[in-house]
N, C-alpha and C. Protein backbone atom coordinates (compact mmCIF):
# COMPACT_ATOMS: atom_id res chain seq x y z
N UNK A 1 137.72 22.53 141.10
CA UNK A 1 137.28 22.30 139.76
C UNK A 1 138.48 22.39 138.82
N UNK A 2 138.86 21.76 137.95
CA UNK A 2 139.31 21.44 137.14
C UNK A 2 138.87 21.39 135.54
N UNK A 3 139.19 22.45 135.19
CA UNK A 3 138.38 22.31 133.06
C UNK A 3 139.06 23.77 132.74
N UNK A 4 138.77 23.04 131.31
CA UNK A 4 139.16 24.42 130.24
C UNK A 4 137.89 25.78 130.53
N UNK A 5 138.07 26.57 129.89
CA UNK A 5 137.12 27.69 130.10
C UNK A 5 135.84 28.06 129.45
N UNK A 6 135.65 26.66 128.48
CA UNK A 6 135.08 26.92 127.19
C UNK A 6 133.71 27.10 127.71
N UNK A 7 133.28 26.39 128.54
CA UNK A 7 131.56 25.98 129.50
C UNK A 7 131.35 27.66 130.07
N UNK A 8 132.83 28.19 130.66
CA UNK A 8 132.57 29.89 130.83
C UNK A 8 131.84 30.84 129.88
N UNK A 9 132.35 30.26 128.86
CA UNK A 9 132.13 31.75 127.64
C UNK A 9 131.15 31.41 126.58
N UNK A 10 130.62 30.22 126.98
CA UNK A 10 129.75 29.57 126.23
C UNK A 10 128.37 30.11 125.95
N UNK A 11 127.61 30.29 125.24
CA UNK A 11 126.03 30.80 125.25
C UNK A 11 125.32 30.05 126.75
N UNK A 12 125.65 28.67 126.15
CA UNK A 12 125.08 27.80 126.66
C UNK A 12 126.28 26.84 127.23
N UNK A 13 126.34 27.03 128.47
CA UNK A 13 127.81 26.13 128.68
C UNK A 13 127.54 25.03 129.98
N UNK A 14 127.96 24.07 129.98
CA UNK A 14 128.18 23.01 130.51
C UNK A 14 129.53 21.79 130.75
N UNK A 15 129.01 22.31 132.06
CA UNK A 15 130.54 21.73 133.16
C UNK A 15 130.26 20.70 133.76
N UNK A 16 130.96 19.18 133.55
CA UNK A 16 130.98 17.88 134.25
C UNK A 16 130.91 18.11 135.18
N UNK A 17 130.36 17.47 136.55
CA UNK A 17 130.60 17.34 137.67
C UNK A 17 130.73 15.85 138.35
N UNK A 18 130.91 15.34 138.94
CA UNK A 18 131.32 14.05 139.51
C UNK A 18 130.59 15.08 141.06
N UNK A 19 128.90 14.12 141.23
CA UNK A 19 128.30 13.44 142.71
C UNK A 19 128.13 12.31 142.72
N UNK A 20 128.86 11.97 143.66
CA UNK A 20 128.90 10.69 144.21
C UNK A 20 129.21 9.55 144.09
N UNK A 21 129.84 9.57 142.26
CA UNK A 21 130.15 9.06 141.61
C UNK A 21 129.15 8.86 140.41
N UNK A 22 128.68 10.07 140.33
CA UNK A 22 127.22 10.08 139.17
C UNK A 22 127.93 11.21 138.60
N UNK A 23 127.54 10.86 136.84
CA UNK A 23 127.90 12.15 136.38
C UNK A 23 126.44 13.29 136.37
N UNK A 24 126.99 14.04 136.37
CA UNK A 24 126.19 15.31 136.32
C UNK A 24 126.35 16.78 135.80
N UNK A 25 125.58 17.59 135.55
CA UNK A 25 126.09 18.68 134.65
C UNK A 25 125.71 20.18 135.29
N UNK A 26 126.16 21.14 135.57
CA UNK A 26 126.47 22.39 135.42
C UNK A 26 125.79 23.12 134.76
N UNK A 27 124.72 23.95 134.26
CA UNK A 27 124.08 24.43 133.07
C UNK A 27 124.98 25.98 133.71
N UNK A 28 125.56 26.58 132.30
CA UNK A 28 125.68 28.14 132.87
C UNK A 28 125.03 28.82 131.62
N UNK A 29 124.47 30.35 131.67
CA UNK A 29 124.04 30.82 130.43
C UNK A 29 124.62 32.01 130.45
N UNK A 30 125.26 32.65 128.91
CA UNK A 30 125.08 33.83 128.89
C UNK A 30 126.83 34.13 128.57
N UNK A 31 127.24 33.33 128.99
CA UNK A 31 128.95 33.73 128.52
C UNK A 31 129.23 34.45 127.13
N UNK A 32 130.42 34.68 126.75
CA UNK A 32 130.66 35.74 125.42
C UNK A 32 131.93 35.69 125.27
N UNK A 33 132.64 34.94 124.04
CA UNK A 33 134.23 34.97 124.12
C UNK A 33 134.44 36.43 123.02
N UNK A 34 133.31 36.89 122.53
CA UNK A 34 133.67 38.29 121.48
C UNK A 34 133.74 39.29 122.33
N UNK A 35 133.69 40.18 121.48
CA UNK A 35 134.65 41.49 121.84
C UNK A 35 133.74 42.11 123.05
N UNK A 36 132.64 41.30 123.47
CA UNK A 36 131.99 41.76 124.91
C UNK A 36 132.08 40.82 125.67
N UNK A 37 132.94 40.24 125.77
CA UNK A 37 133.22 39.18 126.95
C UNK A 37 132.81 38.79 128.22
N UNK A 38 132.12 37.99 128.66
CA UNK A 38 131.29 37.66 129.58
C UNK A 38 131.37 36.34 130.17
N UNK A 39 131.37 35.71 131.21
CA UNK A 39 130.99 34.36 132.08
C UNK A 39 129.73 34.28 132.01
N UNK A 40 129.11 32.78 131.83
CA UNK A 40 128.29 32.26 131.98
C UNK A 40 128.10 32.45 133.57
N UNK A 41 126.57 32.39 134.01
CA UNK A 41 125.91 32.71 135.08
C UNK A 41 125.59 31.21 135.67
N UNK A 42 125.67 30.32 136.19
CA UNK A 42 124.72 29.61 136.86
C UNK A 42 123.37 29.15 136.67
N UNK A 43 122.68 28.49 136.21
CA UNK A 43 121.41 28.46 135.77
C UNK A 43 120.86 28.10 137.06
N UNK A 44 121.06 27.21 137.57
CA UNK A 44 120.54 26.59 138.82
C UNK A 44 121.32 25.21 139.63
N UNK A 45 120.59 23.67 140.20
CA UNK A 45 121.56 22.70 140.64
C UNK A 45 121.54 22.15 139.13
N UNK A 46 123.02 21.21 139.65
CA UNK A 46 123.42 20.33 138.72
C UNK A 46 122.57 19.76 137.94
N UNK A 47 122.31 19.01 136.72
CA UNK A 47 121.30 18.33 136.27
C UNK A 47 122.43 16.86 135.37
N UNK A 48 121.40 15.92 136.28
CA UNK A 48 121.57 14.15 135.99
C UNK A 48 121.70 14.00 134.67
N UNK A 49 123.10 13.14 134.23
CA UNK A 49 123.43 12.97 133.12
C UNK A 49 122.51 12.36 131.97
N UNK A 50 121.40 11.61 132.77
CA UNK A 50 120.33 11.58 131.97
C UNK A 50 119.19 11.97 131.32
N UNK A 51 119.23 13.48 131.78
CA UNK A 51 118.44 14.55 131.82
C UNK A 51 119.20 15.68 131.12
N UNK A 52 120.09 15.90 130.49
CA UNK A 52 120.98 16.79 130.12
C UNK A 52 120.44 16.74 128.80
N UNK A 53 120.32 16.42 128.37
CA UNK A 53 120.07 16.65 126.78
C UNK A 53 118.19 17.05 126.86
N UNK A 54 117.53 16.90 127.32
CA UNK A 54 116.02 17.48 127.75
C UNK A 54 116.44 18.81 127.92
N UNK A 55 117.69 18.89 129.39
CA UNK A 55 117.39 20.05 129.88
C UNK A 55 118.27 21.44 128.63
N UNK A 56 118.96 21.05 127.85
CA UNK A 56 119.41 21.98 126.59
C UNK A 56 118.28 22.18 125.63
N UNK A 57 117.35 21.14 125.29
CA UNK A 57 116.12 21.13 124.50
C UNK A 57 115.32 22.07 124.89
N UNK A 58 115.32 22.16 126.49
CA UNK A 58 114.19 23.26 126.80
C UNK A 58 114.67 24.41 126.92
N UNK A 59 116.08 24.63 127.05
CA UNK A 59 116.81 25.95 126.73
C UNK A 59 116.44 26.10 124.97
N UNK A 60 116.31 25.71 124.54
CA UNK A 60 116.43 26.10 123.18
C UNK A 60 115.00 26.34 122.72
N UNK A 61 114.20 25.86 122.98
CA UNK A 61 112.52 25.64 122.95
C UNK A 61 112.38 27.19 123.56
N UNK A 62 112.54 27.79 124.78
CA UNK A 62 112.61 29.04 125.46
C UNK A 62 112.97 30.36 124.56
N UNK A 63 114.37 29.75 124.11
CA UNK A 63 114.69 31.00 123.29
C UNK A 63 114.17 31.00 121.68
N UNK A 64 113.29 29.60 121.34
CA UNK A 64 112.96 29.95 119.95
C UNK A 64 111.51 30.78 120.53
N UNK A 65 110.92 29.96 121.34
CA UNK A 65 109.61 30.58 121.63
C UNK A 65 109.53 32.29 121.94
N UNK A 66 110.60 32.69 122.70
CA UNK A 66 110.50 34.20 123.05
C UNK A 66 111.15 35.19 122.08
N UNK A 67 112.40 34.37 121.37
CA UNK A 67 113.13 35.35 120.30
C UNK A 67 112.40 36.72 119.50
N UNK A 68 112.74 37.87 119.32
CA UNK A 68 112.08 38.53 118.65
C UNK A 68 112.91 38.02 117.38
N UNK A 69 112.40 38.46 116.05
CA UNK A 69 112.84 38.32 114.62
C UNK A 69 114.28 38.44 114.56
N UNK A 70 115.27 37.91 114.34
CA UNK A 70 116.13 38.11 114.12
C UNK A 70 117.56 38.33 115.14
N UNK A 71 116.52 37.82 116.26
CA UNK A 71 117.74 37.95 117.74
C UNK A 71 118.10 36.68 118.06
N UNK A 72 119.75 36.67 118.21
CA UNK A 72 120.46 36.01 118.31
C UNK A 72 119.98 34.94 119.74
N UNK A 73 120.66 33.54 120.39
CA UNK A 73 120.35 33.49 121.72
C UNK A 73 120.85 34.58 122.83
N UNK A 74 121.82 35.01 122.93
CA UNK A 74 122.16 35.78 123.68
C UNK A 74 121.68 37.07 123.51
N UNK A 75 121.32 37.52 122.56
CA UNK A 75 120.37 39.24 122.77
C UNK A 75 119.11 38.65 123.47
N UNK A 76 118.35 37.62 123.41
CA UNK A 76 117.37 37.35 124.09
C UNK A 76 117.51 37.28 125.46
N UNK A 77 118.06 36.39 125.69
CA UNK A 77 118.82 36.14 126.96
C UNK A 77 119.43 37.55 127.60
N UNK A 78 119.70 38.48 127.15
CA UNK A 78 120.01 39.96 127.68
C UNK A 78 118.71 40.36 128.12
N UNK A 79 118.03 40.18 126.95
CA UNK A 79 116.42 40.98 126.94
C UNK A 79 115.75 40.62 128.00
N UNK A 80 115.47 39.02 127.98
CA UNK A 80 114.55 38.85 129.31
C UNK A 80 114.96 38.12 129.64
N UNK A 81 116.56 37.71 130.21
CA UNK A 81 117.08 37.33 131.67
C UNK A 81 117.00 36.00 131.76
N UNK A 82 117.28 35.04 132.53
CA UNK A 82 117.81 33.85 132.90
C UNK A 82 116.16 33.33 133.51
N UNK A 83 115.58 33.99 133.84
CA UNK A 83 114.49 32.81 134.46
C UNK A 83 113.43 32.46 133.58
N UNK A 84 113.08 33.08 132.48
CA UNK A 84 112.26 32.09 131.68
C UNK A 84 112.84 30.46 131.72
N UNK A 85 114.14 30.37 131.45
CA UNK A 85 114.62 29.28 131.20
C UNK A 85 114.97 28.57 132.44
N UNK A 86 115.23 29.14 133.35
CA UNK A 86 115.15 28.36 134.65
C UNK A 86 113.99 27.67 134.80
N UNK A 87 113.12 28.42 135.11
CA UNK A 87 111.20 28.03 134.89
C UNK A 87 111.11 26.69 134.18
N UNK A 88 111.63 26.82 132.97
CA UNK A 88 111.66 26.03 132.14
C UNK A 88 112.29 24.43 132.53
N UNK A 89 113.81 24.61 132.68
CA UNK A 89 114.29 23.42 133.09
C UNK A 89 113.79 22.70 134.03
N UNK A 90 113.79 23.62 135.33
CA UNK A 90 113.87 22.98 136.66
C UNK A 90 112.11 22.60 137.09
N UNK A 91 111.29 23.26 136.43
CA UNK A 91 109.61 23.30 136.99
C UNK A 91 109.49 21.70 136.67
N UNK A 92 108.88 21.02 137.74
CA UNK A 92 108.08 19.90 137.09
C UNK A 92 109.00 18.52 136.94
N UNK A 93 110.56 19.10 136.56
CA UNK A 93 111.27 17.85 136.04
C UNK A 93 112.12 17.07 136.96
N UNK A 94 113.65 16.88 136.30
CA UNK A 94 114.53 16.13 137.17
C UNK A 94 114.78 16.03 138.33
């Protein structure tokens, strides 16, 4: 792999991939370039470049729906963990 680090430390980060000559994307969650610094986790497989912008919609749909008042994405994402949004992306779709 080859890239900058930015998809690492990202809330929400996403890394190109080249299958097969298809582009495709990487979802990672949870990274932190502030003063608590953290890597993004893996969400699950790659997701089809044509499906990438759905599959951030339903990351975001997840964390408005569960947010308590005033929590950031990532305090949520601390709170209750990576698989609401897995659930989310991968159930049903691409």
């Amino acid at each position: 792999m080859n890239a900058c680090g930015h998809h690492h430390v990202g809330h929400i980060g996403l890394l190109g991939v080249d299958k097969k000559g298809e582009d495709w994307y990487q979802i990672t969650l949870g990274g932190s370039a502030s003063n608590h610094t953290a890597l993004g986790k893996v969400l699950g497989p790659a997701v089809a470049k044509a499906h990438i912008g759905q599959a951030v919609e339903d990351i975001i749909h997840t964390y408005v729906g569960l947010r308590e008042q005033g929590e950031t994405f990532i305090q949520t994402l601390n709170r209750i963990g990576r698989t609401p949004f897995k659930e989310k992306v991968y159930v049903g779709t691409y």
